[in-house]
Protein backbone atom coordinates (compact mmCIF):
# COMPACT_ATOMS: atom_id res chain seq x y z
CA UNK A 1 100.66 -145.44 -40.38
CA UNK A 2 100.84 -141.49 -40.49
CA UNK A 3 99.16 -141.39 -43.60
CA UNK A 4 96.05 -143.61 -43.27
CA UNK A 5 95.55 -141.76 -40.01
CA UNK A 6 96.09 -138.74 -41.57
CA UNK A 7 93.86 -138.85 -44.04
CA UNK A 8 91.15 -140.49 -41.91
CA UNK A 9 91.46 -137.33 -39.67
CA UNK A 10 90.77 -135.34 -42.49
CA UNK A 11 88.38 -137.15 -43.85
CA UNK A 12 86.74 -136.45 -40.38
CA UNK A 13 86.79 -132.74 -40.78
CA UNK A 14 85.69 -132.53 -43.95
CA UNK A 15 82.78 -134.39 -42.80
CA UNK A 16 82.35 -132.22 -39.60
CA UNK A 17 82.66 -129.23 -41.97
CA UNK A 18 79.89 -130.49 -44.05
CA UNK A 19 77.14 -131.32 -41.29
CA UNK A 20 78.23 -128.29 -40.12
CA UNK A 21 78.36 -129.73 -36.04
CA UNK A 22 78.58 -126.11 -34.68
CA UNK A 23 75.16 -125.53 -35.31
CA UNK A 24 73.52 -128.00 -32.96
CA UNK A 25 73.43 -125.06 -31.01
CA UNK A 26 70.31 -123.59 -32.70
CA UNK A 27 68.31 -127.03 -32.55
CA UNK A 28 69.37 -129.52 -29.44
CA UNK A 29 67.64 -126.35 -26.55
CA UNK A 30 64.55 -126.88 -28.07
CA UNK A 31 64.88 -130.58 -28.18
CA UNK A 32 66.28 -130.28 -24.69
CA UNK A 33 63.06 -127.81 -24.26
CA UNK A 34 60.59 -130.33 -25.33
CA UNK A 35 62.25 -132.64 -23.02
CA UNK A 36 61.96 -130.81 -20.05
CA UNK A 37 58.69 -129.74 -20.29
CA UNK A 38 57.32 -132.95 -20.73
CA UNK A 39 59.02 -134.19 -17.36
CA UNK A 40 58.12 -130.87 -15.18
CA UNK A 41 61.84 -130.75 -14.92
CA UNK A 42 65.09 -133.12 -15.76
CA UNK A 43 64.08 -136.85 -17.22
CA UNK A 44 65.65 -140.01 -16.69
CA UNK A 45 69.29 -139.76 -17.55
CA UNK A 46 68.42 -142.59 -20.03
CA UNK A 47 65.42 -140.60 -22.12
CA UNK A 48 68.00 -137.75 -22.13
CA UNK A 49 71.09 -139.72 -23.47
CA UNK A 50 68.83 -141.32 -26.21
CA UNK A 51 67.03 -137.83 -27.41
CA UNK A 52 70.40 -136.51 -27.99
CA UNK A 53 71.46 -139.42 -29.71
CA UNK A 54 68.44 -139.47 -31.79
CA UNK A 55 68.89 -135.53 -32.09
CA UNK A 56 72.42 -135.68 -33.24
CA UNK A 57 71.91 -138.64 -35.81
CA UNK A 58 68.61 -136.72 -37.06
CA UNK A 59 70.74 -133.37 -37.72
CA UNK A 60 73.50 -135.77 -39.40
CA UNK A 61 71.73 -137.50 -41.89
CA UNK A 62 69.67 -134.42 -42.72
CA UNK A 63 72.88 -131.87 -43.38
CA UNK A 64 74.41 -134.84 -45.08
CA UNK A 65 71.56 -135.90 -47.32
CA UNK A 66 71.32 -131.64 -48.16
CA UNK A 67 74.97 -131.64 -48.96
CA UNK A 68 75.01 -134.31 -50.97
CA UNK A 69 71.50 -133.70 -53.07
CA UNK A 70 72.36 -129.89 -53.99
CA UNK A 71 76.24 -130.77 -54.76
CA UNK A 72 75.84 -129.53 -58.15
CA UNK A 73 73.52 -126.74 -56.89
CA UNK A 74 76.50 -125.34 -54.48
CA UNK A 75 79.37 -125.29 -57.40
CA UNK A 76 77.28 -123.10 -59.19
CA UNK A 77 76.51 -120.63 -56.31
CA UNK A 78 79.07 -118.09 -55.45
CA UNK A 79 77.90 -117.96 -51.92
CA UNK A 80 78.28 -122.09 -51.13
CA UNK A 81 80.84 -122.89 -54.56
CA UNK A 82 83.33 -123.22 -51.43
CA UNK A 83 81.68 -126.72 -49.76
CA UNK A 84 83.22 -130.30 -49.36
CA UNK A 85 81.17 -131.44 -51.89
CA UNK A 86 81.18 -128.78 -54.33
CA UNK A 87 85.19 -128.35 -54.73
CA UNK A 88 85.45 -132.55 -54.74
CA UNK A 89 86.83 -132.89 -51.44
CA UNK A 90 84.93 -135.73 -49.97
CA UNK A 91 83.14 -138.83 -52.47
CA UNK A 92 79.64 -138.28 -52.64
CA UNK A 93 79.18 -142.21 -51.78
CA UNK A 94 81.61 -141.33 -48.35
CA UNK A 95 78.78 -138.99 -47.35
CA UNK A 96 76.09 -141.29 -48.52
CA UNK A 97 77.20 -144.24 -46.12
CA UNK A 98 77.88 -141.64 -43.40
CA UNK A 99 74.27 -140.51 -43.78
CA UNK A 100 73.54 -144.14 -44.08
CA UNK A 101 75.06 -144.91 -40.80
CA UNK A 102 73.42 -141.89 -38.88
CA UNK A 103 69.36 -143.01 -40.35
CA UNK A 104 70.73 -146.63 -38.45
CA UNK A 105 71.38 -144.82 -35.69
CA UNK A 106 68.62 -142.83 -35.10
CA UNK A 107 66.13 -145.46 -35.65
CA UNK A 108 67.81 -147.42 -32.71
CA UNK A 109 67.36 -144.12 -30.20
CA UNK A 110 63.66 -144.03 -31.23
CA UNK A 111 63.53 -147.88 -30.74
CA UNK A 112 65.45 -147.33 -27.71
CA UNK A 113 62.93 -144.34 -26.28
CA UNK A 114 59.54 -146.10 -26.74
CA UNK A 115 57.04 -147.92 -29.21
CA UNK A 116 55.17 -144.61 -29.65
CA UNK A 117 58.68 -142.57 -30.97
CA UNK A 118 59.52 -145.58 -32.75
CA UNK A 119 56.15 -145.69 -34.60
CA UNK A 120 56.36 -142.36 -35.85
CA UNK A 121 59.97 -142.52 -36.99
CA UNK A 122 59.06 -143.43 -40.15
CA UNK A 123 57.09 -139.62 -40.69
CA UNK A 124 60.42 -138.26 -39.14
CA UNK A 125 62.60 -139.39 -41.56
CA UNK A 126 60.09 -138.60 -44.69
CA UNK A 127 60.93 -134.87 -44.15
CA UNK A 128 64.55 -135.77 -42.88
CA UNK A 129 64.97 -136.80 -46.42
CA UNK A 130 62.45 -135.07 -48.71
CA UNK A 131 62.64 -131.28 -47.43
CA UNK A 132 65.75 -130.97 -49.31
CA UNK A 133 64.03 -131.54 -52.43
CA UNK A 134 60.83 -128.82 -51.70
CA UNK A 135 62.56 -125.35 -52.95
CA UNK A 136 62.43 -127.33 -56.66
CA UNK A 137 58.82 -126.97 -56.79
CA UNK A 138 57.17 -124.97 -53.89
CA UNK A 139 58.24 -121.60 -51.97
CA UNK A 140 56.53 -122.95 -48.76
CA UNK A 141 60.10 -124.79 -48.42
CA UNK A 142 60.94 -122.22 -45.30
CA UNK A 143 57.80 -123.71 -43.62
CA UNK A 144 58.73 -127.20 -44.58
CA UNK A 145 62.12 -126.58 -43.32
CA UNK A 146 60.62 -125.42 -39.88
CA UNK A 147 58.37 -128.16 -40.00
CA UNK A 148 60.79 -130.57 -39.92
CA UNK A 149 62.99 -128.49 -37.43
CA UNK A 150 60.04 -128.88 -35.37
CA UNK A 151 60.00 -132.34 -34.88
CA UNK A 152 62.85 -132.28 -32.64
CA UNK A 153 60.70 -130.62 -29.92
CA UNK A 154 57.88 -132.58 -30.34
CA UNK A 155 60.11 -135.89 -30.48
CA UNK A 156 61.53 -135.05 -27.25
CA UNK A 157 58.21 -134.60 -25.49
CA UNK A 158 57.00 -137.63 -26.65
CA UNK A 159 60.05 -139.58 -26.05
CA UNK A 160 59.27 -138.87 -22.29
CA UNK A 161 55.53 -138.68 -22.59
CA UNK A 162 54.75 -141.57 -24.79
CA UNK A 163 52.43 -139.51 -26.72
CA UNK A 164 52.04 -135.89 -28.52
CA UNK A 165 49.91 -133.09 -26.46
CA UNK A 166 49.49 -130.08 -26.88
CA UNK A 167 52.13 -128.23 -25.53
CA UNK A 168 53.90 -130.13 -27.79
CA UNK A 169 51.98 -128.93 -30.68
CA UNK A 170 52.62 -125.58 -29.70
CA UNK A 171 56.15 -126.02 -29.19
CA UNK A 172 56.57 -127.47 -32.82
CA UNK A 173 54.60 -124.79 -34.10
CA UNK A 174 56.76 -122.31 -32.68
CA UNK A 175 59.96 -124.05 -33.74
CA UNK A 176 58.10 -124.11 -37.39
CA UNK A 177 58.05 -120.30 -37.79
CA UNK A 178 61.40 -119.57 -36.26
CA UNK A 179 63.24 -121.43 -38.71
CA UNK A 180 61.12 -120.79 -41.55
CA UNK A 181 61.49 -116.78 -40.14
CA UNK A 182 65.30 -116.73 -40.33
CA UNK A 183 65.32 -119.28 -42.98
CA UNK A 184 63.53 -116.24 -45.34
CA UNK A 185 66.25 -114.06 -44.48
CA UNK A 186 68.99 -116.31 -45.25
CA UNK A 187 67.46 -116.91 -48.51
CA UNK A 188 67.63 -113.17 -49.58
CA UNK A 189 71.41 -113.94 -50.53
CA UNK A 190 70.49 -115.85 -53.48
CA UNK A 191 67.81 -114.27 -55.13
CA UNK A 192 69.10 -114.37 -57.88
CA UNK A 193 70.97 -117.87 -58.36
CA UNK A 194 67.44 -119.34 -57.38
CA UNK A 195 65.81 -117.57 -60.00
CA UNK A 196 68.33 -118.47 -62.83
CA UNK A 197 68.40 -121.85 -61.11
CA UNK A 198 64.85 -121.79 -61.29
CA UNK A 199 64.50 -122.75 -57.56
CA UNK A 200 61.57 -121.65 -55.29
CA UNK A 201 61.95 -119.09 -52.63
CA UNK A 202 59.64 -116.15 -50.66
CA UNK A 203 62.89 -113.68 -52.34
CA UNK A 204 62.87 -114.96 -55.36
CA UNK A 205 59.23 -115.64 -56.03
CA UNK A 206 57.94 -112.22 -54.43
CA UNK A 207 60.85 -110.03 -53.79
CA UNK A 208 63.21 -109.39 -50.75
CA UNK A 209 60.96 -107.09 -49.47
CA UNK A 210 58.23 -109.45 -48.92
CA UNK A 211 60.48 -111.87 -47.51
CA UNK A 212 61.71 -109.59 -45.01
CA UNK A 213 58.16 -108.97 -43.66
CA UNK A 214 57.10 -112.42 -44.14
CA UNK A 215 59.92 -113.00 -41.54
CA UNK A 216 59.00 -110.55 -39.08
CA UNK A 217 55.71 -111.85 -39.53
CA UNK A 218 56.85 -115.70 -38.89
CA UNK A 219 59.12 -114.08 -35.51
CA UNK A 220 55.83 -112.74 -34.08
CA UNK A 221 53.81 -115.32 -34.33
CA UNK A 222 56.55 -117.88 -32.64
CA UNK A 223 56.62 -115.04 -29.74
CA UNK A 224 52.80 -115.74 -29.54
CA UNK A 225 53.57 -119.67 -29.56
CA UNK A 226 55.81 -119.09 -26.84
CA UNK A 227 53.92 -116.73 -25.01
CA UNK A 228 50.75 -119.04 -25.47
CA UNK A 229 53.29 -122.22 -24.26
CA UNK A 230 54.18 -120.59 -21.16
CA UNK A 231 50.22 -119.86 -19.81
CA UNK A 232 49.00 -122.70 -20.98
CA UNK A 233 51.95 -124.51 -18.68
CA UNK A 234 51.81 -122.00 -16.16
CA UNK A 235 55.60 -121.05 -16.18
CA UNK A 236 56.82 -118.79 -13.98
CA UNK A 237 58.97 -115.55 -14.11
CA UNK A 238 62.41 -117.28 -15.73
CA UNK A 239 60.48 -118.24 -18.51
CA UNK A 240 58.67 -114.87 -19.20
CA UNK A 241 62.14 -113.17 -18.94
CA UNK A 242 63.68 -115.77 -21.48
CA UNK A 243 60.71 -115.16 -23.86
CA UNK A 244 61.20 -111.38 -23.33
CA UNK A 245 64.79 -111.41 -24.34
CA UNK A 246 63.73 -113.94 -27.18
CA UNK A 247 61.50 -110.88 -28.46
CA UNK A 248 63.87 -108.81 -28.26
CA UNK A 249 66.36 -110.77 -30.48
CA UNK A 250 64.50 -111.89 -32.92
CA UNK A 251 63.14 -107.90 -33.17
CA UNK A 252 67.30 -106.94 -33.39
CA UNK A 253 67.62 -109.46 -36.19
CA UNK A 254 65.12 -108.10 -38.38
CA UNK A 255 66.26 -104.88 -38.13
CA UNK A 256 69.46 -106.40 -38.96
CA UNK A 257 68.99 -106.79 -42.72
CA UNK A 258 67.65 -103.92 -44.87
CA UNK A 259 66.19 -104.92 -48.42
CA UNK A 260 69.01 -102.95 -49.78
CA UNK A 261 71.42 -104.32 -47.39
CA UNK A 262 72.32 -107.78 -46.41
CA UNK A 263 75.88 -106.94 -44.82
CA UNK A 264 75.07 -107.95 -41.71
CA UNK A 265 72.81 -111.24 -42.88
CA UNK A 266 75.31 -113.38 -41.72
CA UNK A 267 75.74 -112.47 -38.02
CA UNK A 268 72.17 -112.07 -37.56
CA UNK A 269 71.77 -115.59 -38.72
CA UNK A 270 74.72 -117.66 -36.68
CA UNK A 271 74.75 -115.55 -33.49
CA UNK A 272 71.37 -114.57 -32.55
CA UNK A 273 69.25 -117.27 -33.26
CA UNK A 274 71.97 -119.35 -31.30
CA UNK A 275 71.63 -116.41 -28.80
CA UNK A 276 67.62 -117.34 -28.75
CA UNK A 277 67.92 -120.86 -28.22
CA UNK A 278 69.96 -121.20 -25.33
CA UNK A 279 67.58 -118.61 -23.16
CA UNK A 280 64.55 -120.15 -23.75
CA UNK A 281 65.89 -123.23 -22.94
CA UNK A 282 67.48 -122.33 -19.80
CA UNK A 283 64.70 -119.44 -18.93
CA UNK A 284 62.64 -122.41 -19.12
CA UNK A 285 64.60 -124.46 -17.14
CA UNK A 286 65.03 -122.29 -14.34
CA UNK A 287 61.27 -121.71 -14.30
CA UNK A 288 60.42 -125.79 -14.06
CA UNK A 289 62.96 -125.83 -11.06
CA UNK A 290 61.78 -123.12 -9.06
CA UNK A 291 58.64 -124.67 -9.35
CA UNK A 292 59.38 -127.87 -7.77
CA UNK A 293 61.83 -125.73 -5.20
């Protein structure tokens, strides 16, 4: 019995490893965000056990479908060569009916949420599956990427809402240029496997330079988004301290990596945009219950 078990626990890991679990932390606040906002506060403990269902299964299928389509991609790359998938660890088709499993999933939460989520599942799961596939023929894959980061947000607020307003526009436009903004600087590692890969990046396509202040760019404007998001709601203090400190981050990062020197890429990436999440989230928070205090 030790060994099936065994090796079904490490089958596990491997396929924790792979989805990468530990970064939930960057996306489920702003699906949490979205949430809250649309319900002036906390929802209905059922809305908020099925978004994170429907979060967790969307972020599972998408990592898996990612690993699994640039498998060959990864062994090649210096910088990834060390994945599940790219040393053999895991069967392809063992991700594939993971993934499988998770798309089942998440279409019951949106059937579970409402007709309106449910309806626009399908959309949902077009750039669950196809944004992997963008950086083979277009460097507006960062965007994409954000795009489809974004959907979170705006799935949450109309999970509660039953529809898609403007605040949750905004708040999936924001979401769109913070990931596509640190998304540029992670892709300044491989500049050069994309270009002998022939892949499409801002680095690779126009320099490191440019994608540097393409990012800074991207990082103001989802201040603005923010800043717009919080007027437009009329959020109080919390929130404007949270958005502050969001600033202020995203303002470290950039400084963070140097065309010349991308040492400290990988801290800027996992900590601080973690870092950014979780206070706007619970700035925000704060702000919807002294509100209704």
């Amino acid at each position: 019995m030790e060994g099936p078990r065994a090796l079904v626990l490490a089958r596990a890991r491997t396929f924790l490893d792979i989805i990468k679990v530990e970064h939930t932390v960057f996306a489920l606040p702003f699906a949490y965000l979205g949430m809250v906002l649309a319900a002036d506060g906390l929802p209905p403990a059922r809305a908020a056990l099925w978004i994170t269902v429907a979060m967790v299964a969307a972020r599972t299928l998408a990592m898996a479908v990612n690993r699994v389509v640039d498998r060959a991609l990864d062994a090649r790359n210096p910088r990834t060569m060390h994945r599940a998938l790219a040393r053999g660890l895991m069967p392809p088709r063992a991700v594939v009916a993971l993934a499988c499993g998770a798309l089942v999933v998440f279409e019951l939460a949106a059937w579970q949420l409402n007709a309106f989520v449910f309806a626009l599942s399908p959309l949902a799961l077009l750039f669950l599956l196809g944004y992997h596939y963008t950086k083979r023929f277009t460097w507006l894959s960062h965007w994409i990427l954000g795009f489809t980061d974004g959907i979170a947000p705006a799935g949450a607020w109309a999970a509660v809402r039953g529809s898609l307003d403007a605040p949750a526009l905004l708040l999936w436009f924001a979401v769109t240029v913070w990931i596509a903004g640190f998304d540029l600087l992670y892709a300044c590692q491989d500049v050069e496997v994309d270009r002998r890969e022939g892949l499409y990046s801002v680095p690779a396509v126009f320099g490191v330079a440019a994608a540097l202040r393409c990012a800074r760019i991207n990082h103001a404007l989802t201040v603005c988004a923010l800043a717009a998001l919080g007027a437009l709601l009329h959020l109080g203090w919390p929130y404007w301290i949270g958005v502050t400190l969001a600033a202020i981050l995203l303002g470290y990062e950039n400084a963070l990596v140097k065309p010349h020197d991308l040492s400290r890429l990988t801290f800027a990436f996992f900590n601080v945009n973690g870092y950014i999440s979780l206070i706007v989230f619970f700035a925000t928070l704060l702000a919807l219950f002294l509100r209704r205090a």
